[in-house]
N, C-alpha and C. Protein backbone atom coordinates (compact mmCIF):
# COMPACT_ATOMS: atom_id res chain seq x y z
N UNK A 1 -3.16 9.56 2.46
CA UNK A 1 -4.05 9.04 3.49
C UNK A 1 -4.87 7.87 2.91
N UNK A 2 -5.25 6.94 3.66
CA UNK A 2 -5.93 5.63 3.54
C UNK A 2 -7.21 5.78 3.26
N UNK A 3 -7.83 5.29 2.64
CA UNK A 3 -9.24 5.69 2.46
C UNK A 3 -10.26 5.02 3.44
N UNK A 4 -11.09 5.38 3.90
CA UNK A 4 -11.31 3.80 4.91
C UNK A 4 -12.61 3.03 4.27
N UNK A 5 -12.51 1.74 4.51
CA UNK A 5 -13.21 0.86 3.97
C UNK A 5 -14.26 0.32 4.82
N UNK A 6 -15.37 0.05 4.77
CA UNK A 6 -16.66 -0.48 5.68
C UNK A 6 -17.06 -1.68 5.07
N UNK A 7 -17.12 -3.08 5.91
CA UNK A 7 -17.97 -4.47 5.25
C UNK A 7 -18.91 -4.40 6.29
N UNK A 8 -19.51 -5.64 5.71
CA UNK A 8 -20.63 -6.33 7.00
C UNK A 8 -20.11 -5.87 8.56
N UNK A 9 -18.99 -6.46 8.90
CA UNK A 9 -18.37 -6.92 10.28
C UNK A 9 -16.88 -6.18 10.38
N UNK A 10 -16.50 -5.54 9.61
CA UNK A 10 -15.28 -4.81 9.27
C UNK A 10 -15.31 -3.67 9.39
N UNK A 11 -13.93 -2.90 9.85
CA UNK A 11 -13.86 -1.63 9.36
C UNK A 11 -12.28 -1.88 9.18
N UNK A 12 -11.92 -1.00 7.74
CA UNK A 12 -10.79 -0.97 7.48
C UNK A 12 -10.41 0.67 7.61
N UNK A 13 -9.60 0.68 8.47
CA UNK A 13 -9.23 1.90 8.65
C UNK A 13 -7.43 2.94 8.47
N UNK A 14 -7.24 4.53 8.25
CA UNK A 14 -5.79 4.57 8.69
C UNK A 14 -5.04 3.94 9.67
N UNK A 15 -4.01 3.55 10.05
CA UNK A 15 -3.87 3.23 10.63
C UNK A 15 -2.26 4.45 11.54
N UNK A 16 -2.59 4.55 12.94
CA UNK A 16 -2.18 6.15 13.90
C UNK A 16 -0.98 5.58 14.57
N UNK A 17 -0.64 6.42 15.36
CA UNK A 17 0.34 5.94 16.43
C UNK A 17 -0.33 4.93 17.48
N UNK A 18 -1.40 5.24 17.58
CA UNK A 18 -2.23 4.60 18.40
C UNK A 18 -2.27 2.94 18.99
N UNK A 19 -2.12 2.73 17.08
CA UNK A 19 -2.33 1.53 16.48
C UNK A 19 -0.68 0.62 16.99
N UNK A 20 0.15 1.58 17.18
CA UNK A 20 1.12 0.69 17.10
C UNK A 20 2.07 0.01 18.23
N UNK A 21 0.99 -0.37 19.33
CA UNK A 21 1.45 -0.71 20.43
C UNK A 21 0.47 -2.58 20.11
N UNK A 22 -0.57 -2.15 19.13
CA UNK A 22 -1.59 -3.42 18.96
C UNK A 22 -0.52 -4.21 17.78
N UNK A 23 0.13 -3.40 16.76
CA UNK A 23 0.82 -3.81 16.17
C UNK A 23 2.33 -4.74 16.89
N UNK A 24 3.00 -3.66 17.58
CA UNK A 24 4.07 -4.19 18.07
C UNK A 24 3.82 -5.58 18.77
N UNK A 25 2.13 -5.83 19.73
CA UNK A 25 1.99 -7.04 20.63
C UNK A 25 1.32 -8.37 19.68
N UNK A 26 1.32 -7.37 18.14
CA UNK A 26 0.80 -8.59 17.01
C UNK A 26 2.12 -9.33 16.96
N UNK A 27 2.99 -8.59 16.18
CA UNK A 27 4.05 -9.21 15.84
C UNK A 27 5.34 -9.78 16.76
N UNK A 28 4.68 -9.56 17.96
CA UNK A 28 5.88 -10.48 19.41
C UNK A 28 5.33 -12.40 19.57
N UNK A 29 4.03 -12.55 18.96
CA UNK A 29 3.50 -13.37 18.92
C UNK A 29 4.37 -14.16 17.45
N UNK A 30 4.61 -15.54 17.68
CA UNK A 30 5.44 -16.52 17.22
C UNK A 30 4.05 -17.19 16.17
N UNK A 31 3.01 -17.16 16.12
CA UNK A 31 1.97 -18.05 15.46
C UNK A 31 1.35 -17.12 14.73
N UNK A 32 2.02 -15.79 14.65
CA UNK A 32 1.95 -14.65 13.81
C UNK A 32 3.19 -14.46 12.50
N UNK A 33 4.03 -14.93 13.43
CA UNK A 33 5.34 -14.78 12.41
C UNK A 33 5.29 -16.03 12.27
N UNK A 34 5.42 -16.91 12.09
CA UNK A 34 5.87 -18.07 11.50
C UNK A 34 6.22 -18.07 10.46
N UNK A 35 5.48 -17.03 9.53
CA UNK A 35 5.93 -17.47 8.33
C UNK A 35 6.73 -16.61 7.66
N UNK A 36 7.28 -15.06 8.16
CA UNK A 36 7.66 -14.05 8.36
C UNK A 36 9.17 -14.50 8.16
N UNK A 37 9.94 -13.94 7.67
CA UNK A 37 11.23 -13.52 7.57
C UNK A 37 11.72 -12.48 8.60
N UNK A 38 12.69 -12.79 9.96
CA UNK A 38 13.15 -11.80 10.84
C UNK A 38 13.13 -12.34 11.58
N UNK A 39 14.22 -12.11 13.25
CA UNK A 39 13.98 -12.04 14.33
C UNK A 39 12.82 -11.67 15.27
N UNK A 40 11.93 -10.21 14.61
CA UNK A 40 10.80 -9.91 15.17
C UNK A 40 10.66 -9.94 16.77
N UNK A 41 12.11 -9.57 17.14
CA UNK A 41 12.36 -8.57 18.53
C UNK A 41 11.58 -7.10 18.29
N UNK A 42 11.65 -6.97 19.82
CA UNK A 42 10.86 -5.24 20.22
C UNK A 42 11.61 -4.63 19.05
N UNK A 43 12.82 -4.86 18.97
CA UNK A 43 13.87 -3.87 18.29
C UNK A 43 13.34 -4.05 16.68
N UNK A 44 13.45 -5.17 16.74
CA UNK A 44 12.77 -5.55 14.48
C UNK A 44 11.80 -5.12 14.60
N UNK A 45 11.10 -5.42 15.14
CA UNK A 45 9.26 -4.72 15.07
C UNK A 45 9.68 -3.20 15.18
N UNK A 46 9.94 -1.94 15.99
CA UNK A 46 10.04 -0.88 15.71
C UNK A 46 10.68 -0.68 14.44
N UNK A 47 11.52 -0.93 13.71
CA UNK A 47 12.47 -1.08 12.91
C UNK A 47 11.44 -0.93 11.46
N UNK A 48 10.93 -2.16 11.47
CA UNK A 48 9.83 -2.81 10.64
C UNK A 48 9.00 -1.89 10.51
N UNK A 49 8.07 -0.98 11.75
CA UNK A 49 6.88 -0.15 11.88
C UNK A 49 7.84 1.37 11.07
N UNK A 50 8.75 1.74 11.72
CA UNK A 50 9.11 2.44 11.15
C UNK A 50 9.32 2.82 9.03
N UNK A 51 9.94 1.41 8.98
CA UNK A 51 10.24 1.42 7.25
C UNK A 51 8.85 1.29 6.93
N UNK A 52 7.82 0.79 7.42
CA UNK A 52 6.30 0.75 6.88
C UNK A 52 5.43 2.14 6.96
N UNK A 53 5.78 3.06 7.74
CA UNK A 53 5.29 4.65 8.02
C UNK A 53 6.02 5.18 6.69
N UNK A 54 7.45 4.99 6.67
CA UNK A 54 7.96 5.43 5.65
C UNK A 54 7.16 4.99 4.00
N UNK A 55 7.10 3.91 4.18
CA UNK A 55 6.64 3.45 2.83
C UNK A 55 5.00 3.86 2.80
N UNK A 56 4.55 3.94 3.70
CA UNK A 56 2.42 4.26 3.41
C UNK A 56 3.01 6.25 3.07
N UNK A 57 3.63 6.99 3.36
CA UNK A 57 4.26 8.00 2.61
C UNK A 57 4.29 8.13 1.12
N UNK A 58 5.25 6.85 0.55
CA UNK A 58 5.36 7.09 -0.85
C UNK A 58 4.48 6.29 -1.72
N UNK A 59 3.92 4.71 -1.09
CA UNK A 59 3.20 3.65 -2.27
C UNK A 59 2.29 2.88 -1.34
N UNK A 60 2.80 2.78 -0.35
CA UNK A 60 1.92 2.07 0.27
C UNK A 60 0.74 1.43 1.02
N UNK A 61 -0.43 1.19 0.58
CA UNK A 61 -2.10 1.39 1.37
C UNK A 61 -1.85 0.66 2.32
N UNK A 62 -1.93 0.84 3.60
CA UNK A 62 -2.31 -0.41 4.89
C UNK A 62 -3.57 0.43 5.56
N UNK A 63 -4.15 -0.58 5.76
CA UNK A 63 -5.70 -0.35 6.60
C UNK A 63 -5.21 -1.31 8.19
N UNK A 64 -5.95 -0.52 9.22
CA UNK A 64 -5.88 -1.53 10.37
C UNK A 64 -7.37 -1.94 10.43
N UNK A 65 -7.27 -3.39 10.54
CA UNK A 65 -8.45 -4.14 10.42
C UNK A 65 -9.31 -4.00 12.36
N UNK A 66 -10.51 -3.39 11.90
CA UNK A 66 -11.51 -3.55 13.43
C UNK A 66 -12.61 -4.29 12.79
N UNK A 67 -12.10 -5.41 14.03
CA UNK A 67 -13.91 -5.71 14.13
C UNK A 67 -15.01 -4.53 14.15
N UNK A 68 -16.36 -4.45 13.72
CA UNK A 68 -17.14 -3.30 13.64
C UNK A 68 -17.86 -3.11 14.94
N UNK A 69 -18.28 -4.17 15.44
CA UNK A 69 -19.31 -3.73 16.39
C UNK A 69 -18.51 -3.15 17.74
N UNK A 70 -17.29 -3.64 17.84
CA UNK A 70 -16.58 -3.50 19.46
C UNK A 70 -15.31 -2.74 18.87
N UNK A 71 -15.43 -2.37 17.61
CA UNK A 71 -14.21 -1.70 17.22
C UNK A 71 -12.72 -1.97 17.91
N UNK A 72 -12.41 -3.31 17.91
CA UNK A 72 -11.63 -4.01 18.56
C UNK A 72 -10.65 -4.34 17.19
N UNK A 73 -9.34 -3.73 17.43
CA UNK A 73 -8.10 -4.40 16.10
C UNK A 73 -8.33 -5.68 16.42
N UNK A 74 -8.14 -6.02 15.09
CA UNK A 74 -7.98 -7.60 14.88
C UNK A 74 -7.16 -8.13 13.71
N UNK A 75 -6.32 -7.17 13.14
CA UNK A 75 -5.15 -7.26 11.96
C UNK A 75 -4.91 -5.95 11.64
N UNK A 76 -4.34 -6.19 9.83
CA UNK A 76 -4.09 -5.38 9.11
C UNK A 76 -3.95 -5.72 7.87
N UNK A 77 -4.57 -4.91 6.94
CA UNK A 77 -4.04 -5.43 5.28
C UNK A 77 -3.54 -4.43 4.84
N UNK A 78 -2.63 -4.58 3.55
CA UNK A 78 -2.07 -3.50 2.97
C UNK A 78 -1.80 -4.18 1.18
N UNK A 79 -1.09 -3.28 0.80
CA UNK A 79 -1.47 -3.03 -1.07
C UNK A 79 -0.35 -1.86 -1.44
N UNK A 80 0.61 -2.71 -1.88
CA UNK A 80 1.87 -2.01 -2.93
C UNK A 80 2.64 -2.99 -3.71
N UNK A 81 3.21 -1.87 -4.48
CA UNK A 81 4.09 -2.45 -5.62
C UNK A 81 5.63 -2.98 -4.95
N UNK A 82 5.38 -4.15 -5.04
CA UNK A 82 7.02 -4.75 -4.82
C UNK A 82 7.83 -3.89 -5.23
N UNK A 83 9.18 -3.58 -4.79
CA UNK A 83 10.12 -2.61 -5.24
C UNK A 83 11.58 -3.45 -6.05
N UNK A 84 10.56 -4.84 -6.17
CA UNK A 84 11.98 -5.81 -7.23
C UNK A 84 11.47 -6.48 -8.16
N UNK A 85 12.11 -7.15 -9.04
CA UNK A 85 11.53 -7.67 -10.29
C UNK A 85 11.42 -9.29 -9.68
N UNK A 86 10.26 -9.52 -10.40
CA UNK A 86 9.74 -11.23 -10.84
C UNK A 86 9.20 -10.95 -11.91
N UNK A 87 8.23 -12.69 -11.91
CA UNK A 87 8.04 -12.96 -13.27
C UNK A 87 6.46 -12.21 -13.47
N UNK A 88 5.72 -11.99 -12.15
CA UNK A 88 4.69 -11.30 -11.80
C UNK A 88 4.52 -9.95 -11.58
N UNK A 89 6.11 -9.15 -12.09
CA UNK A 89 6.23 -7.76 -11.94
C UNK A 89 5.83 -7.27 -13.49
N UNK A 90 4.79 -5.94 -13.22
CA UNK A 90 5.11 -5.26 -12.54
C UNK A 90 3.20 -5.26 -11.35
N UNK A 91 3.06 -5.18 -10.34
CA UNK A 91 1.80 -5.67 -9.78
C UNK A 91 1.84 -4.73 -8.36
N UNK A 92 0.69 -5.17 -7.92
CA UNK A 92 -0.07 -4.67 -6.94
C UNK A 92 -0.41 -5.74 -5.91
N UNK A 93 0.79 -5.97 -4.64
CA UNK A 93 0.61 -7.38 -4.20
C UNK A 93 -0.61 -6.59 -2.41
N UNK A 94 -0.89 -7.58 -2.10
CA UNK A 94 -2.05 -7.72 -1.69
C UNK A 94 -1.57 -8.74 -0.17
N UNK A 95 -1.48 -8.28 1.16
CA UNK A 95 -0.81 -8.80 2.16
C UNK A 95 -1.71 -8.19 3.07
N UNK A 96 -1.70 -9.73 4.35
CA UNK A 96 -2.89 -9.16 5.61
C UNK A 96 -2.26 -10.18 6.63
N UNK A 97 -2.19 -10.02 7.77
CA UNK A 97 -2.05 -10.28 9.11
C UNK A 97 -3.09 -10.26 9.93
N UNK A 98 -3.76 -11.25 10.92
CA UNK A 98 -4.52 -11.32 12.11
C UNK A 98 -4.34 -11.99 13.14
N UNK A 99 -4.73 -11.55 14.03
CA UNK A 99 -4.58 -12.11 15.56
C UNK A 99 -5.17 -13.83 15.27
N UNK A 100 -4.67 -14.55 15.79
CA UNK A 100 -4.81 -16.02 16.19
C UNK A 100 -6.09 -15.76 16.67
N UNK A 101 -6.70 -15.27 17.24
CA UNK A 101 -8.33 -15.29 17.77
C UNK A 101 -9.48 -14.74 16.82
N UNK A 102 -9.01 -14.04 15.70
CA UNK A 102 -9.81 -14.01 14.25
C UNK A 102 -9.87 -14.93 13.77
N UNK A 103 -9.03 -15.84 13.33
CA UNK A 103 -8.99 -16.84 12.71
C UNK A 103 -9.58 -18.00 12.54
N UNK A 104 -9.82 -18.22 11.49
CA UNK A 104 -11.38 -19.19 11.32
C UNK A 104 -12.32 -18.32 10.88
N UNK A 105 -13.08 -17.36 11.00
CA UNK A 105 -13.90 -16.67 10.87
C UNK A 105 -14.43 -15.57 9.83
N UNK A 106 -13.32 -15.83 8.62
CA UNK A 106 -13.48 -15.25 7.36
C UNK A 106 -13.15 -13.74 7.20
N UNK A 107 -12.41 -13.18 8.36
CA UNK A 107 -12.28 -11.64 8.39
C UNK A 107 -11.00 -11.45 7.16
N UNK A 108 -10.17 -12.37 7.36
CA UNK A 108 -9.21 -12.46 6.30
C UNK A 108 -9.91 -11.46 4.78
N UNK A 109 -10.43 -13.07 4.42
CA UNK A 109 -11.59 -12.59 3.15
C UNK A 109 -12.32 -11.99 2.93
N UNK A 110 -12.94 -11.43 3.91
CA UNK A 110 -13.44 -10.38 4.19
C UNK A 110 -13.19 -8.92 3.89
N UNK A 111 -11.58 -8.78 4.54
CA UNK A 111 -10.84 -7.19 4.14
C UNK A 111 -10.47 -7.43 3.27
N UNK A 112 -9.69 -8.67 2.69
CA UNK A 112 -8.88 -8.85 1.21
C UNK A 112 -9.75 -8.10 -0.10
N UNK A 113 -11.03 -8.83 0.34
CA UNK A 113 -12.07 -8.61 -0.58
C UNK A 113 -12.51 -7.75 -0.70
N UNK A 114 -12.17 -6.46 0.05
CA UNK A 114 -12.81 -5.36 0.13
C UNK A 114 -11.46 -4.10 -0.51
N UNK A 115 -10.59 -4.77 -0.21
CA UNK A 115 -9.15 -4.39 -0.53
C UNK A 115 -9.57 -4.15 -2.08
N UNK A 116 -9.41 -5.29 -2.27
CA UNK A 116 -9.24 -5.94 -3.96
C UNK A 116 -10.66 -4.89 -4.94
N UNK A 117 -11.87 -4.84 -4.24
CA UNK A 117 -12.78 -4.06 -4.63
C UNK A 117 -12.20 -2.95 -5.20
N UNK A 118 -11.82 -2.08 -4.03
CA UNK A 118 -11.39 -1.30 -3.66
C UNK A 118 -9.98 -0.55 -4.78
N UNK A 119 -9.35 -1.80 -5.38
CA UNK A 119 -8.15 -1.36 -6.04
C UNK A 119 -9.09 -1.42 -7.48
N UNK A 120 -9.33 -2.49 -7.23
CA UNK A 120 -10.25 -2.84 -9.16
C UNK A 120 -11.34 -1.59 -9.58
N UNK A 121 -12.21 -1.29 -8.56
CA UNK A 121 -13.47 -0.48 -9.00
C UNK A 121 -12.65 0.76 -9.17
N UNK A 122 -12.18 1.40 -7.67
CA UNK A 122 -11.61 2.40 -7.94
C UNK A 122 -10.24 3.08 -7.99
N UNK A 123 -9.42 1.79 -8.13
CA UNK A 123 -7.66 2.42 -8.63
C UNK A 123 -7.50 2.12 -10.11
N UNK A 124 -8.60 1.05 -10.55
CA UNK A 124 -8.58 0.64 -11.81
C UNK A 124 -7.07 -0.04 -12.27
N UNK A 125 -7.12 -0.77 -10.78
CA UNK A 125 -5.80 -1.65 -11.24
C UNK A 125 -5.75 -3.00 -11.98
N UNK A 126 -5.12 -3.28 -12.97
CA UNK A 126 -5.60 -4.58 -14.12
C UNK A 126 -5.47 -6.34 -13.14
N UNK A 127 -4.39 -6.27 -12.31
CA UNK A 127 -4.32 -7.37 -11.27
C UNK A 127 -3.78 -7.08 -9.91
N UNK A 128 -4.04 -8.38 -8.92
CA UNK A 128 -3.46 -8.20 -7.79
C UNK A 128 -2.93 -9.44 -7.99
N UNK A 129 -2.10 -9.48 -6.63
CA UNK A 129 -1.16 -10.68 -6.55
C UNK A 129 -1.12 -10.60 -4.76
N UNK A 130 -0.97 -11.82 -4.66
CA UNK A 130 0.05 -12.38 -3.22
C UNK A 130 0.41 -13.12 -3.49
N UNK A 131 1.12 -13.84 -2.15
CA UNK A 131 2.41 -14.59 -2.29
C UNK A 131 3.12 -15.06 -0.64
N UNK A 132 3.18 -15.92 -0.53
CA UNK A 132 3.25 -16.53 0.46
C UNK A 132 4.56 -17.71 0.77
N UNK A 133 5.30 -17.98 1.85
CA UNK A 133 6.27 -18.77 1.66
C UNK A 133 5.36 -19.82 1.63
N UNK A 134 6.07 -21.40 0.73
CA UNK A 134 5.40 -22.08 0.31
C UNK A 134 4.58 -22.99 1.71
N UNK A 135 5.06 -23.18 2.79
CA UNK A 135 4.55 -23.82 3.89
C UNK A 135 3.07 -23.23 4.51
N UNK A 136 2.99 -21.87 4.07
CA UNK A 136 1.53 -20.91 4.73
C UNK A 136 0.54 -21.72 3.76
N UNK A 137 -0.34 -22.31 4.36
CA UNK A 137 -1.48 -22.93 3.82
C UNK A 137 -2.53 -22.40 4.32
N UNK A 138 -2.64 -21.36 5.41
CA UNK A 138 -3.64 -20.59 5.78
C UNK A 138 -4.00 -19.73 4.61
N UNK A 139 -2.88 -18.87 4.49
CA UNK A 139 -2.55 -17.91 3.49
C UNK A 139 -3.55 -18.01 2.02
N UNK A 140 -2.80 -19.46 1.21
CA UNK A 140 -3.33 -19.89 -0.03
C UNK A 140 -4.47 -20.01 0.02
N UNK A 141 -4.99 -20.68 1.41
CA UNK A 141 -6.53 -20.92 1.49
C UNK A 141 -7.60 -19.37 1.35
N UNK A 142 -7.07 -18.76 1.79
CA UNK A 142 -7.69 -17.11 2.12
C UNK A 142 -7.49 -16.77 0.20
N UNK A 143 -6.40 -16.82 -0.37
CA UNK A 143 -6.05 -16.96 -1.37
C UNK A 143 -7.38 -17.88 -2.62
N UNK A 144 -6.94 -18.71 -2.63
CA UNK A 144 -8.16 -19.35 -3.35
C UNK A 144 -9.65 -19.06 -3.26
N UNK A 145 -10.13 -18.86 -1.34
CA UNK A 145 -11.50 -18.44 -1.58
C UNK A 145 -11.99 -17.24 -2.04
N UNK A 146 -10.83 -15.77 -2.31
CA UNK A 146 -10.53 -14.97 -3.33
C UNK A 146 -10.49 -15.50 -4.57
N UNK A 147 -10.78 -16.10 -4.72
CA UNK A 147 -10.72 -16.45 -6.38
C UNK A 147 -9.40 -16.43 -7.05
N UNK A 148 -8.42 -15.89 -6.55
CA UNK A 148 -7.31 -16.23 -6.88
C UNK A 148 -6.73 -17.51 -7.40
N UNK A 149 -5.87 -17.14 -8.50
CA UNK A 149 -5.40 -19.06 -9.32
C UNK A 149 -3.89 -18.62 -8.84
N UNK A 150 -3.19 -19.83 -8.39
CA UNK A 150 -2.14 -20.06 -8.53
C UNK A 150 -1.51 -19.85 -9.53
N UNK A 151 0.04 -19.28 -9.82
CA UNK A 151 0.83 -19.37 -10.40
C UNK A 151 1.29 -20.91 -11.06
N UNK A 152 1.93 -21.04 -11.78
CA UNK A 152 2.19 -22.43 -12.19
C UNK A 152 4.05 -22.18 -11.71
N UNK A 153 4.39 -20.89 -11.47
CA UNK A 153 5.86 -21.04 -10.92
C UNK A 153 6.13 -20.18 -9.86
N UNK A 154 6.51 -20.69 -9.19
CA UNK A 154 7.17 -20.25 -7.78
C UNK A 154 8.27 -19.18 -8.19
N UNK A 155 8.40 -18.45 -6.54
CA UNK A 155 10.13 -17.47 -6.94
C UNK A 155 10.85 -17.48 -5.89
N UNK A 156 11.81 -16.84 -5.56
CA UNK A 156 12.66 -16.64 -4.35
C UNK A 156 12.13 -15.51 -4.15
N UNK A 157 12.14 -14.85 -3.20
CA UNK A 157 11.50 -13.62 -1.97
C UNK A 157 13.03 -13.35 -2.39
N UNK A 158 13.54 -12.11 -3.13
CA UNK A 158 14.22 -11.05 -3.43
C UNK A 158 14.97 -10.60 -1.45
N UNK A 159 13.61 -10.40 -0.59
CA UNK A 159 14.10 -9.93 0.42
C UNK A 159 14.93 -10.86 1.44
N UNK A 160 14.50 -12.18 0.99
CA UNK A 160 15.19 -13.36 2.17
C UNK A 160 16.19 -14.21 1.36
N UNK A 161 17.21 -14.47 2.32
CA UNK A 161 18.45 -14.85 1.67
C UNK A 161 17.62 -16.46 1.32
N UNK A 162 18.18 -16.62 0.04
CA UNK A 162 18.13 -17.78 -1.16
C UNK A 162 17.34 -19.08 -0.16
N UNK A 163 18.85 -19.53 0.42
CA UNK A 163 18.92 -20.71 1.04
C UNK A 163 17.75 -20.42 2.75
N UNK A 164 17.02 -19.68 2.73
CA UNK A 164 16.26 -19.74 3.71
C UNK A 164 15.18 -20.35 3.69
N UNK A 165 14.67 -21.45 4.32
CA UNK A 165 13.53 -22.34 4.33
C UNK A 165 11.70 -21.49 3.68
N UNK A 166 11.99 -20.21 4.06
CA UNK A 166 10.89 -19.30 3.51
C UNK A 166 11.03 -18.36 2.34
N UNK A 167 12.25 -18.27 1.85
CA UNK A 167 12.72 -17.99 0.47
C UNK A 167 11.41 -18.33 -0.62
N UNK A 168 11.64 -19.87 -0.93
CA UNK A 168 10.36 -20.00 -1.99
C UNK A 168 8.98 -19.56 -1.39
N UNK A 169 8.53 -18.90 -2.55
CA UNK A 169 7.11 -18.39 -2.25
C UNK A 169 6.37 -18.72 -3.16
N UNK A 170 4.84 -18.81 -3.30
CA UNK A 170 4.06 -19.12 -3.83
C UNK A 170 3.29 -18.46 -4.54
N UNK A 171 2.83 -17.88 -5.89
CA UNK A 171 2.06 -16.76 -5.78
C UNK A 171 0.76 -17.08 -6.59
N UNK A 172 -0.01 -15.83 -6.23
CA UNK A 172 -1.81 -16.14 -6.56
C UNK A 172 -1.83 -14.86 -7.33
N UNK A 173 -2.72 -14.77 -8.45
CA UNK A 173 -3.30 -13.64 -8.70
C UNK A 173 -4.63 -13.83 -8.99
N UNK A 174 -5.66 -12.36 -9.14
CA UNK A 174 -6.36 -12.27 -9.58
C UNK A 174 -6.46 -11.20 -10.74
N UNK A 175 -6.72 -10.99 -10.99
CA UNK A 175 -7.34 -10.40 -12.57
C UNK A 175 -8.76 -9.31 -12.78
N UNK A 176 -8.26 -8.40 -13.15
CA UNK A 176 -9.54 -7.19 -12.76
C UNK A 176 -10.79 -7.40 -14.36
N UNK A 177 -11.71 -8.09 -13.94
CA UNK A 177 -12.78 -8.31 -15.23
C UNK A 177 -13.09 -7.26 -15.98
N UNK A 178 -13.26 -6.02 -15.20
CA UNK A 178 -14.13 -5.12 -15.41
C UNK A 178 -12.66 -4.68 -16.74
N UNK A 179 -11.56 -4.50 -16.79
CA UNK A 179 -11.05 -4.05 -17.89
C UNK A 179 -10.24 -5.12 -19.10
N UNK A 180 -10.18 -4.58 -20.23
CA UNK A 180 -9.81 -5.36 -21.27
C UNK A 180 -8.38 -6.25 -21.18
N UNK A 181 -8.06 -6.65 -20.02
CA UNK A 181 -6.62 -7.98 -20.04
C UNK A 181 -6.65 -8.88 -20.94
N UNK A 182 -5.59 -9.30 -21.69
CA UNK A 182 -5.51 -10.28 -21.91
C UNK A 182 -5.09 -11.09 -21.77
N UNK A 183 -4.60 -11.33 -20.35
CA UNK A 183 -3.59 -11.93 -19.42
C UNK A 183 -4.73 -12.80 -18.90
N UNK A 184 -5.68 -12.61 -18.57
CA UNK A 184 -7.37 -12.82 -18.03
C UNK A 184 -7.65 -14.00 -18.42
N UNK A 185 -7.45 -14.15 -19.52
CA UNK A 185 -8.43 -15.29 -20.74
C UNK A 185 -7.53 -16.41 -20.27
């Protein structure tokens, strides 16, 4: 089970069956996927929700992001271990989605940041990572005002075939202070 998380303007919460009709009408939206790998038909989206129930089972944290005061969804973030090798394995990557009408408004950075707390204070994990196809400049931006540094090398997305325009990805990490890395320095 998810632990749930409280900010200023946030609540990060489990996320139910409930949730997944807000999910399914996230991901039918085209300025959601853009940068997404899939068709992201009714049919991929169940498909998708399904292998993601499966996976918050064995590794996977996802929180559904509410605004606090109107307790209104307005995304989702989540936190697992890639299940393939890079040059950034072995890690704890760090991924969030929001409605086009959040946006602008720092909720991104907001849950990331609370995420990332959340793994460092109390999973006592040494880094996080994301990673983004190289065209998401929303992404990097949410990325950087995390404090996150760029990678100096890019990879192929393991999951999307080579030659696909969203193949190269970009990746960010951060670095947990509070323990002895020397990856850090």
């Amino acid at each position: 089970m998810t632990r749930e998380i409280f900010t200023q303007r946030l609540i990060l919460r489990e996320v139910t069956d409930a949730d997944h009709q807000f999910i399914m009408d996230m991901h039918l939206n085209p300025l959601i996927t853009e940068y997404l790998y899939g068709d992201w038909s009714e049919e991929y989206v169940r498909g998708w929700l399904h292998m993601m129930q499966q996976r918050a089972k064995e590794s996977l944290q996802i929180w559904l992001v509410e605004e606090r005061q109107l307790h209104t969804p307005i995304g989702f973030i989540g936190a697992d271990s890639p299940p393939w090798q890079a040059f950034f394995c072995p890690c704890i990557e760090i991924g969030w989605r929001f409605i086009p009408e959040s946006w602008g408004h720092g909720y991104a950075v907001e849950a990331a940041q609370a995420v990332i707390d959340y793994l460092f204070k109390e999973q006592r994990m040494p880094k996080v990572v994301a990673f983004a196809s190289e065209g998401n400049k929303k992404s990097f931006k949410v990325m950087e005002k995390l404090g996150m540094m760029k990678e100096e090398q890019s990879f192929l997305n393991p999951d999307i075939p080579a030659e696909h325009p969203l193949a190269r990805c970009l990746v960010y990490t951060l670095y947990n202070k509070e323990l002895d890395n020397p990856a850090k320095n």
